[in-house]
N, C-alpha and C. Protein backbone atom coordinates (compact mmCIF):
# COMPACT_ATOMS: atom_id res chain seq x y z
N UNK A 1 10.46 -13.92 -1.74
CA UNK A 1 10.89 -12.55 -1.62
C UNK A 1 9.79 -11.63 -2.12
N UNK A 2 9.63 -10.34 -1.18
CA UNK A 2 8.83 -9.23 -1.34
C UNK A 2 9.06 -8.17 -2.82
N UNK A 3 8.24 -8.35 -3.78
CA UNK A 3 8.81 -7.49 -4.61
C UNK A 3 8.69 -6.10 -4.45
N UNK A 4 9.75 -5.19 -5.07
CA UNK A 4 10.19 -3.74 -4.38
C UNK A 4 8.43 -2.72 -4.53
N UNK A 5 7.83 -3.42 -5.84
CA UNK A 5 7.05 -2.54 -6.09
C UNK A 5 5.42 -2.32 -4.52
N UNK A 6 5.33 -3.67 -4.52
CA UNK A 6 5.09 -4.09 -3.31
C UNK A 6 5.08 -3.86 -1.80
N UNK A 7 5.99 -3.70 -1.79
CA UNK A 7 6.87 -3.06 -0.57
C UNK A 7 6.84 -1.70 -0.82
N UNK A 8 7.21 -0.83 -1.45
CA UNK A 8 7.04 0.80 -1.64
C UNK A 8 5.38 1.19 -1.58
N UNK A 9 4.71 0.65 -1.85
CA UNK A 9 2.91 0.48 -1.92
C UNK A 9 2.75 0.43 -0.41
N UNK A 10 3.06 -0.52 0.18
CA UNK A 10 2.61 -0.83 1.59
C UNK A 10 2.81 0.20 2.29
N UNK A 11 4.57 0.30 2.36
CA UNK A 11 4.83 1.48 3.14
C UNK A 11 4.01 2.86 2.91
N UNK A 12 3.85 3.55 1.70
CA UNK A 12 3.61 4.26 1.58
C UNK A 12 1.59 4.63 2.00
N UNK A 13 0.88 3.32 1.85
CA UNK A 13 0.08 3.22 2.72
C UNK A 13 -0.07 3.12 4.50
N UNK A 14 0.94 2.86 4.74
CA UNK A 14 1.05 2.45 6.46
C UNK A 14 1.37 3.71 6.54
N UNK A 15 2.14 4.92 6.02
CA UNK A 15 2.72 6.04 6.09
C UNK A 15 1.69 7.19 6.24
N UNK A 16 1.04 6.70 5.12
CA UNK A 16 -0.29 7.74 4.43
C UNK A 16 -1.69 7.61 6.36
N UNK A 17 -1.40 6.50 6.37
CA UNK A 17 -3.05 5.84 7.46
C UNK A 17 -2.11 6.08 9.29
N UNK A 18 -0.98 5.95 9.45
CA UNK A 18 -0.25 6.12 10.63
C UNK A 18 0.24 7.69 10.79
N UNK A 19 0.94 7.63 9.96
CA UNK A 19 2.25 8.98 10.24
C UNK A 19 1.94 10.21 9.68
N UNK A 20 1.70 10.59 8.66
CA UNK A 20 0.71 11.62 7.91
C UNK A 20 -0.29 12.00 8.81
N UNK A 21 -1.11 10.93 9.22
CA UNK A 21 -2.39 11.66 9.43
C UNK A 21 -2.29 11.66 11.01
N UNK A 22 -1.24 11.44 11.55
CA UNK A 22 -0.65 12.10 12.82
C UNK A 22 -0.33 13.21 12.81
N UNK A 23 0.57 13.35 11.95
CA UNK A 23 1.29 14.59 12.12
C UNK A 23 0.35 15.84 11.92
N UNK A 24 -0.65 16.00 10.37
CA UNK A 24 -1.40 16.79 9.86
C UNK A 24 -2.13 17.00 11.14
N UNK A 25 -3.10 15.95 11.64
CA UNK A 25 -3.63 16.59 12.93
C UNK A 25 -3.04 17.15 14.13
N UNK A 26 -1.88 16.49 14.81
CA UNK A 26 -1.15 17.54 15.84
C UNK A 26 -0.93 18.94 15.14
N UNK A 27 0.02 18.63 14.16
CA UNK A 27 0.77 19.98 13.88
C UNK A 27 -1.01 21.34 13.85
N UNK A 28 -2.10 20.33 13.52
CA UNK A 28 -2.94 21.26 12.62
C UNK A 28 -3.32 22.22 14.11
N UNK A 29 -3.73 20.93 15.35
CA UNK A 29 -3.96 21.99 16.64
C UNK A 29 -2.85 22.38 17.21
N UNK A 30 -1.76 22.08 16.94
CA UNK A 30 -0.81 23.43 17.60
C UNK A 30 -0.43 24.45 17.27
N UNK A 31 -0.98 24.64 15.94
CA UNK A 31 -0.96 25.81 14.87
C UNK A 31 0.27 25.50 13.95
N UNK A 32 1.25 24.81 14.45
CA UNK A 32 2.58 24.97 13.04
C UNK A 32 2.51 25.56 11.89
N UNK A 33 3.23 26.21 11.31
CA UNK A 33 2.59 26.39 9.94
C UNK A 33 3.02 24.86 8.89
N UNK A 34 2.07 25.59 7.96
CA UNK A 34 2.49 24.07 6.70
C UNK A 34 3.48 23.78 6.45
N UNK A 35 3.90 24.68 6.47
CA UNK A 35 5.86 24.16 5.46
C UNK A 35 6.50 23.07 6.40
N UNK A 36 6.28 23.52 7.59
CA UNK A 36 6.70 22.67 9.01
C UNK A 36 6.29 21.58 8.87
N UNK A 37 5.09 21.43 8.63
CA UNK A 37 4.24 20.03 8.78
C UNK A 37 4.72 19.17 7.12
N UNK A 38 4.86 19.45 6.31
CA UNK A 38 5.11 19.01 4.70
C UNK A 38 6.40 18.75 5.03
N UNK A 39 7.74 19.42 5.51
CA UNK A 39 8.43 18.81 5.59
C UNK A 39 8.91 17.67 6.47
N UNK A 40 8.06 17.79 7.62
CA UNK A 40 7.94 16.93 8.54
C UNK A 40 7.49 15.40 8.17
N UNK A 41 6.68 15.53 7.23
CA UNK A 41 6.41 14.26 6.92
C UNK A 41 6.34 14.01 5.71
N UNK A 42 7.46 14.11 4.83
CA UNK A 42 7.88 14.00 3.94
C UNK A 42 9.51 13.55 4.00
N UNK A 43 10.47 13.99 5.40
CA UNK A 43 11.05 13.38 6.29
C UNK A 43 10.79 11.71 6.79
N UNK A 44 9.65 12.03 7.25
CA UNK A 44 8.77 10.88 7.86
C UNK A 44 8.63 9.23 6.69
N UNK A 45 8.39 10.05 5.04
CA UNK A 45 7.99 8.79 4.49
C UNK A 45 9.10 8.39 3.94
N UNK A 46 10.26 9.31 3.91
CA UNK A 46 11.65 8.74 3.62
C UNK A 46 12.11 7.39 4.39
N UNK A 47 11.99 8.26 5.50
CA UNK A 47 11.92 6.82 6.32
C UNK A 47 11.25 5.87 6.45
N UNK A 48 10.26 5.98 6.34
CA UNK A 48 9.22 4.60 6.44
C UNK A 48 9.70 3.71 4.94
N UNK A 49 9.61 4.27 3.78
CA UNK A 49 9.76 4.03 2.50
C UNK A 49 11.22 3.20 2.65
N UNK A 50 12.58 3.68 3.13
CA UNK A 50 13.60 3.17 3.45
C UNK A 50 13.63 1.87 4.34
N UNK A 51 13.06 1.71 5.12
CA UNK A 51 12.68 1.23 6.02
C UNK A 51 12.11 -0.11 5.66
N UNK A 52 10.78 -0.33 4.64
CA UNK A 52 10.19 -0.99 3.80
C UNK A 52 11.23 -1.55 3.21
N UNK A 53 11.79 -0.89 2.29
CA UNK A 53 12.54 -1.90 1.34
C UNK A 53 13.90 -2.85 2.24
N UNK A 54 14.17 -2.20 2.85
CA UNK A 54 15.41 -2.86 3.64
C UNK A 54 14.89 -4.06 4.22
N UNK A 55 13.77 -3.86 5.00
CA UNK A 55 13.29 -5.03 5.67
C UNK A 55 12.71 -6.19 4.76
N UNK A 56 12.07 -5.54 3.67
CA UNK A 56 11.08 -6.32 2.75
C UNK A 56 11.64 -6.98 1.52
N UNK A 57 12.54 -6.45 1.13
CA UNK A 57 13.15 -7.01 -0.21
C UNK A 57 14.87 -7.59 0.37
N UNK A 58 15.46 -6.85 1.54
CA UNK A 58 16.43 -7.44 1.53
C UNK A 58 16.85 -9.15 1.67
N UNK A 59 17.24 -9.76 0.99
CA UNK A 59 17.61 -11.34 1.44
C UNK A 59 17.80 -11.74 3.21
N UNK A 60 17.27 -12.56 3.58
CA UNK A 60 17.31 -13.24 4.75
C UNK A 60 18.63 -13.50 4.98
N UNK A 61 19.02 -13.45 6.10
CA UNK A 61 20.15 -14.49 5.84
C UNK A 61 19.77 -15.84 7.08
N UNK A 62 20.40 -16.89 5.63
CA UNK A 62 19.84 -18.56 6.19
C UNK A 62 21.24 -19.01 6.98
N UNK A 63 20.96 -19.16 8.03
CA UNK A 63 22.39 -20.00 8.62
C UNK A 63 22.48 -21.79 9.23
């Protein structure tokens, strides 16, 4: 098993190198303003972060 600390690290790297630095650049050439874009992906790492632990720490199930 994945420990949580582990798993919150990863995600939050895959988040930081994928989704962040997506968003910062679209939003940056379509003009959005910031607040738009900060909450947008801060939205974004909720999920990824959620996402992580569920998959990563939750128990398998063995049948």
């Amino acid at each position: 098993m994945v420990p949580l600390w582990g798993t919150i690290v990863t995600a939050v790297l895959l988040w930081a190198g994928f989704t962040a630095a997506r968003f910062v650049t679209h939003d940056a050439f379509e003009g959005r303003p910031t607040g738009l874009t900060a909450m947008n992906i801060a939205h974004e790492l909720v999920t990824v972060v959620v996402m992580a632990v569920l998959i990563g720490v939750w128990p398998p199930v063995l049948g």
